[in-house]
Protein backbone atom coordinates (compact mmCIF):
# COMPACT_ATOMS: atom_id res chain seq x y z
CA UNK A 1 0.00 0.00 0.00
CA UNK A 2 1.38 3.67 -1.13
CA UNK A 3 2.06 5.20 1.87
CA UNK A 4 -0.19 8.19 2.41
CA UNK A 5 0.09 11.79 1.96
CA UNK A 6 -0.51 13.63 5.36
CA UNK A 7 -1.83 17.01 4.95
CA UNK A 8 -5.72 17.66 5.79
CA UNK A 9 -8.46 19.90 6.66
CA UNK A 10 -10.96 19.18 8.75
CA UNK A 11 -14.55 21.57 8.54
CA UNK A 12 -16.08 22.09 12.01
CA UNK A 13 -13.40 21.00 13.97
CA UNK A 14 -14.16 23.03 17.07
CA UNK A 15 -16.66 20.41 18.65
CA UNK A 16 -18.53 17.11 17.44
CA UNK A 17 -17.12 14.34 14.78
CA UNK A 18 -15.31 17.54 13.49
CA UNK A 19 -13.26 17.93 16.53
CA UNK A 20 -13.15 14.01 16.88
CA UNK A 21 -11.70 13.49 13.16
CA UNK A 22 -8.83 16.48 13.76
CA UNK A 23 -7.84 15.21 16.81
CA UNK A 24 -7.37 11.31 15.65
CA UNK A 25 -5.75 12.88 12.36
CA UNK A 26 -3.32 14.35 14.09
CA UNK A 27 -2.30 12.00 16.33
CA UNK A 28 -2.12 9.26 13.44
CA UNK A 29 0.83 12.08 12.24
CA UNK A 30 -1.43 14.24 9.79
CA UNK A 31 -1.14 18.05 8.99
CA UNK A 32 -4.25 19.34 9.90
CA UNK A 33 -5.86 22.86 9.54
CA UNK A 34 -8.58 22.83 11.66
CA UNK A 35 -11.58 25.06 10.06
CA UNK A 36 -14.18 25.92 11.98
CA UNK A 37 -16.42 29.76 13.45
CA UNK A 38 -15.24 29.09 16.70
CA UNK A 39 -11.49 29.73 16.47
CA UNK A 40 -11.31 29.33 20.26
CA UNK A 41 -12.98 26.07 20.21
CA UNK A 42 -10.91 24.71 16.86
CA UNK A 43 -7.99 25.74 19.14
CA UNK A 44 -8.69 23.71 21.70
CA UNK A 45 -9.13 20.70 19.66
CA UNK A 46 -6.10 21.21 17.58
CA UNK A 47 -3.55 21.82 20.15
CA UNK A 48 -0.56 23.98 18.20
CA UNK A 49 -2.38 22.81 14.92
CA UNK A 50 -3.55 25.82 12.24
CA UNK A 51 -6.83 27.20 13.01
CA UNK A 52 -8.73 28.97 9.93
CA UNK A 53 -11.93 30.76 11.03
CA UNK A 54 -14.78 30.50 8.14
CA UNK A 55 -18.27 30.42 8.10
CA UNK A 56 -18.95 27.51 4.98
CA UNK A 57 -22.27 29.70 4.01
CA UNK A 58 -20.25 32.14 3.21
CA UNK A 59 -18.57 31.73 -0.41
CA UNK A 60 -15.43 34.41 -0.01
CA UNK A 61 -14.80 33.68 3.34
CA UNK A 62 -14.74 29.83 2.03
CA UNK A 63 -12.19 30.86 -0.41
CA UNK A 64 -10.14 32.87 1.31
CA UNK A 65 -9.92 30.07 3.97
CA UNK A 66 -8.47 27.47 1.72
CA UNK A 67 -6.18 29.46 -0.31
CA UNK A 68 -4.75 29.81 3.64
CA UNK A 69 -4.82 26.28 4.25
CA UNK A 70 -2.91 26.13 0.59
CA UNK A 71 -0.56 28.49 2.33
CA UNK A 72 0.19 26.56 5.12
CA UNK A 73 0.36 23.32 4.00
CA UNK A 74 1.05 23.32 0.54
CA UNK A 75 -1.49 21.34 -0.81
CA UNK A 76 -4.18 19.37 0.20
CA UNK A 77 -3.97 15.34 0.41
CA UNK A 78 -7.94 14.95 2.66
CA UNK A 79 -10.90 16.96 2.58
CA UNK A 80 -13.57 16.18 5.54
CA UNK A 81 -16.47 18.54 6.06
CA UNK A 82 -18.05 17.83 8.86
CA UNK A 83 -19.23 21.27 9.70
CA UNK A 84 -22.98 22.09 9.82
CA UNK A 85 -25.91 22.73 12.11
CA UNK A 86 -29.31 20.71 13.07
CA UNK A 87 -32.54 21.77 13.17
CA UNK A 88 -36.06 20.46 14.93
CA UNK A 89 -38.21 22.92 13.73
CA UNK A 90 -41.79 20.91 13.22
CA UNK A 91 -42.45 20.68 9.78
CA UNK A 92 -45.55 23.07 9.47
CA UNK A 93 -43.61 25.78 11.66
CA UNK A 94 -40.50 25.42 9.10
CA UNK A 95 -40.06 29.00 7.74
CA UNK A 96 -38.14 29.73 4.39
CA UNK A 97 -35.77 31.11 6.38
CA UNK A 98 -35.02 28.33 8.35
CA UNK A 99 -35.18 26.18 5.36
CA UNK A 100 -32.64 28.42 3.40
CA UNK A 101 -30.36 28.93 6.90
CA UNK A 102 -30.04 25.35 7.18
CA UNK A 103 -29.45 24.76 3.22
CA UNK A 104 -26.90 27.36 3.39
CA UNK A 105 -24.91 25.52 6.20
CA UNK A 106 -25.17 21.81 4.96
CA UNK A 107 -25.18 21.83 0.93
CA UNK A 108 -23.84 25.00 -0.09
CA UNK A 109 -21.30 25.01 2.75
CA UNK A 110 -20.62 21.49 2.15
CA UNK A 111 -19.94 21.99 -1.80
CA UNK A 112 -18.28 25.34 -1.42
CA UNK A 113 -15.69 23.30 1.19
CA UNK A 114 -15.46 20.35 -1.77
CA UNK A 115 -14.82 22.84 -5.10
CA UNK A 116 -12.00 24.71 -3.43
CA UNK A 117 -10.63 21.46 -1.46
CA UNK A 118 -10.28 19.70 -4.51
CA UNK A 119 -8.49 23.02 -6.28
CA UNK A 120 -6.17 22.09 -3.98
CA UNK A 121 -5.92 18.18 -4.12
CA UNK A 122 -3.69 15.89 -6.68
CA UNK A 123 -4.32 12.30 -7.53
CA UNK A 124 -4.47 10.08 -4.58
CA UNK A 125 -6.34 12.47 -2.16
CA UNK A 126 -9.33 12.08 -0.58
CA UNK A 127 -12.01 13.28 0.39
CA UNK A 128 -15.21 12.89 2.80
CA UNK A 129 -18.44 14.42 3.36
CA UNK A 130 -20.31 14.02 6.37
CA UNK A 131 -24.49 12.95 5.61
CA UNK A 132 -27.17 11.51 8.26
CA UNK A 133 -29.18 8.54 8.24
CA UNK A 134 -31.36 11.30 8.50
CA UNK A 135 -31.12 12.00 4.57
CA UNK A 136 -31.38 8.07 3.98
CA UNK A 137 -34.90 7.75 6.05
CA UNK A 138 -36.37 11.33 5.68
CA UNK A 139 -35.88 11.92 9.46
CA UNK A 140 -37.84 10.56 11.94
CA UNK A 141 -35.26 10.75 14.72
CA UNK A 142 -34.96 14.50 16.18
CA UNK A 143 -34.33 16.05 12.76
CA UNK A 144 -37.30 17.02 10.42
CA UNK A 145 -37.80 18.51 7.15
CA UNK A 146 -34.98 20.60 6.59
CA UNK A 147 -32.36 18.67 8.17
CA UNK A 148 -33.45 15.37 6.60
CA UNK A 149 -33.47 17.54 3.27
CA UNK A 150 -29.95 18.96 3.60
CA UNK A 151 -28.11 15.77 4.48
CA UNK A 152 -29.83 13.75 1.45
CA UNK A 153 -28.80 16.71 -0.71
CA UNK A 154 -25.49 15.95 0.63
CA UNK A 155 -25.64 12.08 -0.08
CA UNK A 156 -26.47 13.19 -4.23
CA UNK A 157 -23.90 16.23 -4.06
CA UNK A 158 -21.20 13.51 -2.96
CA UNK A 159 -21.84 11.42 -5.83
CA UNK A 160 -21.67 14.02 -8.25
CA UNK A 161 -18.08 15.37 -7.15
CA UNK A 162 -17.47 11.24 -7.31
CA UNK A 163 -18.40 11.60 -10.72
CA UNK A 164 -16.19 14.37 -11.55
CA UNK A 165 -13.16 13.75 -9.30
CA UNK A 166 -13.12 9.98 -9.68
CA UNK A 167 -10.85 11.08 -13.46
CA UNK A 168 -8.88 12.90 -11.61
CA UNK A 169 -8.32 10.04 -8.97
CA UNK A 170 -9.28 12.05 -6.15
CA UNK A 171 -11.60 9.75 -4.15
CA UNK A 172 -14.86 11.54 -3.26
CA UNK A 173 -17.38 9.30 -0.24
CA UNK A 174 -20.02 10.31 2.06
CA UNK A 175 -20.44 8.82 6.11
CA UNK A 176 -23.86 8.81 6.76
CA UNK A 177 -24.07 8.27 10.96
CA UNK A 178 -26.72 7.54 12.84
CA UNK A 179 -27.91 9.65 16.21
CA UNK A 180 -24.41 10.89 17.89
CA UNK A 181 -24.13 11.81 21.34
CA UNK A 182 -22.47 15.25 20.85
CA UNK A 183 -23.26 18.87 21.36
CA UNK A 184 -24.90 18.93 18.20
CA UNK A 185 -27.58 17.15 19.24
CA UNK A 186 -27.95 17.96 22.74
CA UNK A 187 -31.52 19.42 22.67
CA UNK A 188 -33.22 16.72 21.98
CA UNK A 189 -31.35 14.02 23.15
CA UNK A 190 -32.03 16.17 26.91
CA UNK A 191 -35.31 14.61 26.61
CA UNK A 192 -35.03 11.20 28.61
CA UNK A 193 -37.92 9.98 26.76
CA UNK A 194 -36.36 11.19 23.01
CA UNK A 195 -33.62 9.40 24.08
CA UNK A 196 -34.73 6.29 24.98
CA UNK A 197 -37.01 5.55 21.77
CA UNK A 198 -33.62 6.64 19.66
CA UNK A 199 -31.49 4.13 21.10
CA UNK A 200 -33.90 1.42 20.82
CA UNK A 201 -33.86 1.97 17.07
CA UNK A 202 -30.64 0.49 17.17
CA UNK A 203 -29.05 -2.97 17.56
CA UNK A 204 -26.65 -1.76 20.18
CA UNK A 205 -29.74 0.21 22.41
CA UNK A 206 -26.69 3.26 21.97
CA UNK A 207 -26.07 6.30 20.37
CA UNK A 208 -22.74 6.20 18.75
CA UNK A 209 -19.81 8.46 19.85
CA UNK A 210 -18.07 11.00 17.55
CA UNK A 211 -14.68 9.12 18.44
CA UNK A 212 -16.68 6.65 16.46
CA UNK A 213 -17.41 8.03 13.74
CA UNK A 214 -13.92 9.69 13.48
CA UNK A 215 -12.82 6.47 13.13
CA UNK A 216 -14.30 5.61 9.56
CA UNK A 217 -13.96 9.28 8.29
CA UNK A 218 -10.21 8.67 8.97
CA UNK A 219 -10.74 4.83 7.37
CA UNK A 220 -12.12 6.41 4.07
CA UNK A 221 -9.25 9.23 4.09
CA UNK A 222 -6.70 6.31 4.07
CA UNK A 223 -4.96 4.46 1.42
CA UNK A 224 -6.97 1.78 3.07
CA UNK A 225 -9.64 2.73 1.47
CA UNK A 226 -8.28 3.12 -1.89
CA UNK A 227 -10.86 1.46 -4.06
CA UNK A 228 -13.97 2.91 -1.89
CA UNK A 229 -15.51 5.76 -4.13
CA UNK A 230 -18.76 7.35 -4.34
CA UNK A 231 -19.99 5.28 -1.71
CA UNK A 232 -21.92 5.86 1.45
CA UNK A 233 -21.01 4.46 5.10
CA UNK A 234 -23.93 4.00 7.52
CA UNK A 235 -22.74 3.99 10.52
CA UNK A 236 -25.78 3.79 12.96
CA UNK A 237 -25.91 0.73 15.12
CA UNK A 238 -28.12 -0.96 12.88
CA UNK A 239 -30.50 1.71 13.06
CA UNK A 240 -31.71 1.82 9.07
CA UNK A 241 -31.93 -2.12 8.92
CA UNK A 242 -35.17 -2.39 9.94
């Protein structure tokens, strides 16, 4: 196996599978810039590791952040976006603007992150999104309309830049995971009952940890992977089997 290239960035690193993915990246010997609003937070995570503040919605500040990370690391050998935001807005009190805020954050960030990653990348790099089981069931856990919207927008936006990167041999996959235990989804999961009926969806009766799902992000970022492309990795203790 070709020994792999070690520079990365990692979207929403300050807290969650973000923070989770940097932190195992680095200590596996990687070159991470660590992108994330919360520069304090990304610092924290990424020790004496580059921190890039960028908001993904936001298309300059997107490119101005990678032509950065260019700066600092020379290139780009792994992509993982794992920065966005959830929503539980009930479907008929959904606004527009939610709908759009949440769009914004997920897909656009999420391709905006992916065009000027792979500007950056060669052949052999890699990269990963970061979906939901949400966008594979339509919701149905904490999540509703626009949530479950964004992250299947996410699982066809992944296969697309498969489509086009695959030429290029940049490898281009999606992780969809199941209910995490992070901050991100505190609110609901603070309901003992919510809780309870989530984790008995799954096999395990567990959420999953974002050391977890780190884990296979980092898997499908390795040469490991090599042959993995377009694909999407449920990782949701069992959850969408039944």
């Amino acid at each position: 196996m070709v020994e792999a290239r070690k520079r990365a960035v990692v979207t929403g690193a300050g807290s969650g599978i973000g923070a989770a993915t940097a932190k195992l990246l680095i200590a596996r010997g990687w070159q991470v810039a660590c992108l994330d609003r919360d520069v304090v937070a990304a610092k924290k995570t990424g020790g004496t590791a580059p921190v890039i503040a960028v908001d993904v919605a936001d298309e300059a500040a997107v490119v101005r952040a990678f032509a950065e990370a260019q700066s600092i690391l020379g290139g780009l050998d792994a992509l993982a976006t794992c920065a966005g935001i959830y929503d539980t807005t009930p479907f008929f009190e959904v606004t527009a603007e939610i709908y759009r805020r949440i769009h914004d954050v997920n897909v656009i960030g999420t391709f905006l992150c992916l065009r000027e990653g792979a500007k950056l990348m060669a052949a052999g790099a890699r990269i990963c999104t970061v979906s939901s089981v949400a966008g594979l069931r339509g919701g149905g856990l904490a999540g509703t309309a626009a949530y479950a919207s964004s992250k299947g927008a996410i699982l066809a936006l992944t296969k697309n830049a498969a489509r086009v990167m695959g030429p290029k041999g940049i490898s281009v996959n999606t992780i969809a995971p199941g209910m995490i235990d992070t901050p991100f989804a505190a609110a609901p999961l603070s309901d003992p009952v919510t809780r309870q009926r989530i984790e008995a969806m799954t096999s395990f009766n567990r959420l999953g940890t974002a050391e977890e799902i780190a884990e296979a992000i980092c898997w499908l970022l390795s040469p490991e992977a090599s042959y993995v492309h377009g694909a999407t990795l449920v990782a949701d203790g069992g959850m969408v089997m039944y």
